[in-house]
Protein backbone atom coordinates (compact mmCIF):
# COMPACT_ATOMS: atom_id res chain seq x y z
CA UNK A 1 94.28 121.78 78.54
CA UNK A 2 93.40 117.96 79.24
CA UNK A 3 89.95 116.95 79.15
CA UNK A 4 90.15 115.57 82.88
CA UNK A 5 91.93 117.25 85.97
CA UNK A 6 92.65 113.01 86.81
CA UNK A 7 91.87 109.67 85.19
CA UNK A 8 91.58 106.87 87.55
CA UNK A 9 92.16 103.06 86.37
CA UNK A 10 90.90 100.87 88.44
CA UNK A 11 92.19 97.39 88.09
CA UNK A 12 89.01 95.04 87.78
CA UNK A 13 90.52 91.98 86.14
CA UNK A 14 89.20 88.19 86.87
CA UNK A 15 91.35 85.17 86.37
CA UNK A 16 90.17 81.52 87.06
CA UNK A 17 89.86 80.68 90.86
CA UNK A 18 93.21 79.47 92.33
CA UNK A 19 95.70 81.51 90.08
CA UNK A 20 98.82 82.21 91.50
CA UNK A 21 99.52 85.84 90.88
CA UNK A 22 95.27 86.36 92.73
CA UNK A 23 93.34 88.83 90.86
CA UNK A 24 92.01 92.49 92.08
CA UNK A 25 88.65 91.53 91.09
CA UNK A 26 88.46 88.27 93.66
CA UNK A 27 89.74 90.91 96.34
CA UNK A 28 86.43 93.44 95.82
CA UNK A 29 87.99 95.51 92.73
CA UNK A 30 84.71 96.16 91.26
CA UNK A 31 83.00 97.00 94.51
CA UNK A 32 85.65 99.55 95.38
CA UNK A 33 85.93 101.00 92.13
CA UNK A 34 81.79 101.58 92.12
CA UNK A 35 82.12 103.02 95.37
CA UNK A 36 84.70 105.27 94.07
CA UNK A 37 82.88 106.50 91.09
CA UNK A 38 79.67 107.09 93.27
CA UNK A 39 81.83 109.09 95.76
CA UNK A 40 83.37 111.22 93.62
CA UNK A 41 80.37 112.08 92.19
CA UNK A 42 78.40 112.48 95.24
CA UNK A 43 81.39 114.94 96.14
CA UNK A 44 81.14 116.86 93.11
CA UNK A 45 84.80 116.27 91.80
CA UNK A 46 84.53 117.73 88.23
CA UNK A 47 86.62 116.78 85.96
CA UNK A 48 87.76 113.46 86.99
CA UNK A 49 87.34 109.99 85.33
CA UNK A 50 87.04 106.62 87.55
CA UNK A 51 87.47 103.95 84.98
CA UNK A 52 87.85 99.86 84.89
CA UNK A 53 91.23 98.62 83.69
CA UNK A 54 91.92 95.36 82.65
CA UNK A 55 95.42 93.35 84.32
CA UNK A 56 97.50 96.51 85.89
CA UNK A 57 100.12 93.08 86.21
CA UNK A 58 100.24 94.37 90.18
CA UNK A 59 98.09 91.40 90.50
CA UNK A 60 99.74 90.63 94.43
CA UNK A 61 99.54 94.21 95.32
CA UNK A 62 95.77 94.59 94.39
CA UNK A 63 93.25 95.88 94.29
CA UNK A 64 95.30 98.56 92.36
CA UNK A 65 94.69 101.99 90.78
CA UNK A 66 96.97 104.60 88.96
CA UNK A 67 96.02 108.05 88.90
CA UNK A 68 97.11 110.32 85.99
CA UNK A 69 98.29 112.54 85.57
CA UNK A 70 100.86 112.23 87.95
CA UNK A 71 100.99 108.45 87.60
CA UNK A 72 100.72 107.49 91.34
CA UNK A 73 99.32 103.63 92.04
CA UNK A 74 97.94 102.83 95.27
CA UNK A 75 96.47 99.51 96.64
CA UNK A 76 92.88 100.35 97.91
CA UNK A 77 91.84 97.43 100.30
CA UNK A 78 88.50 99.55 101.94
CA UNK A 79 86.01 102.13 101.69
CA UNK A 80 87.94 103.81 103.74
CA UNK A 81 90.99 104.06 101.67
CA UNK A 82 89.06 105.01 98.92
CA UNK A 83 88.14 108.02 100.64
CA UNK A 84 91.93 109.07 102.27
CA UNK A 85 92.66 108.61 98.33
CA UNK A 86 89.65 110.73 97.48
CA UNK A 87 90.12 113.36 100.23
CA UNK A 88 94.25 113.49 100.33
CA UNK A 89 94.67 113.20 96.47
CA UNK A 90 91.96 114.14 94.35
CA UNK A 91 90.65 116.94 96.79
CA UNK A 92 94.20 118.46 98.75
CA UNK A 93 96.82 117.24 95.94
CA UNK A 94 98.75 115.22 98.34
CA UNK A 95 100.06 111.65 97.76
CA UNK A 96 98.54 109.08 100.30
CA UNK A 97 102.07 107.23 100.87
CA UNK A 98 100.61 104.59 103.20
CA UNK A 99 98.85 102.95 100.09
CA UNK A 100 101.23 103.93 97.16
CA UNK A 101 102.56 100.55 95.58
C-alpha cells in the first residue's frame, strides 16, 4: 500500500533572467504550487503530497507538474487550473487533457 494516494512535483526551478529555455519559477511556479498545497488541504485530500521539484527540463511548457502515480504532467498557468486539476484529477480520477503536456 503506498504511503500517498498521489505525489505532486511541482516544478519551482529559477535560472538567471533572460535564459532561453524560461523557467517555471519566473512564470508564478511557487505561487501556484502554494496555492495548491493550501487547497488541497483546505479540501481535505488525505493522502496526497504537493511537493517542489527542481528542473522537470519542460522548462517552455511550464509551470509544470507530474502527478504519480499515474505519471500525468500538466502545465498549470492559473488558480483556476489548479483547481480543474484538483477537482477533475485528484477528487473524480479523470485526466484534465486541456493542460496535459
Amino acid at each position: 500500500m503506498p504511503f500517498y494516494s498521489y505525489h505532486i512535483f511541482c516544478c519551482t526551478n529559477r535560472r538567471e533572467p533572460g535564459h532561453t529555455r524560461g523557467c517555471c519559477t519566473e512564470k508564478d511556479a511557487e505561487a501556484l504550487r502554494d496555492y495548491m498545497k493550501r487547497q488541497v488541504k483546505t479540501l481535505g485530500i488525505e493522502k496526497t503530497r504537493v511537493n517542489n521539484a527542481g528542473c522537470l527540463d519542460r522548462c517552455e511548457l511550464g509551470p509544470c507538474m507530474v502527478i504519480y502515480p499515474e505519471g500525468v504532467w500538466y502545465s498549470c498557468k492559473t488558480k483556476e487550473d489548479i483547481d480543474e486539476v484538483i477537482r477533475e484529477h485528484l477528487q473524480g480520477g479523470n485526466i484534465v487533457e486541456r493542460l496535459k503536456i
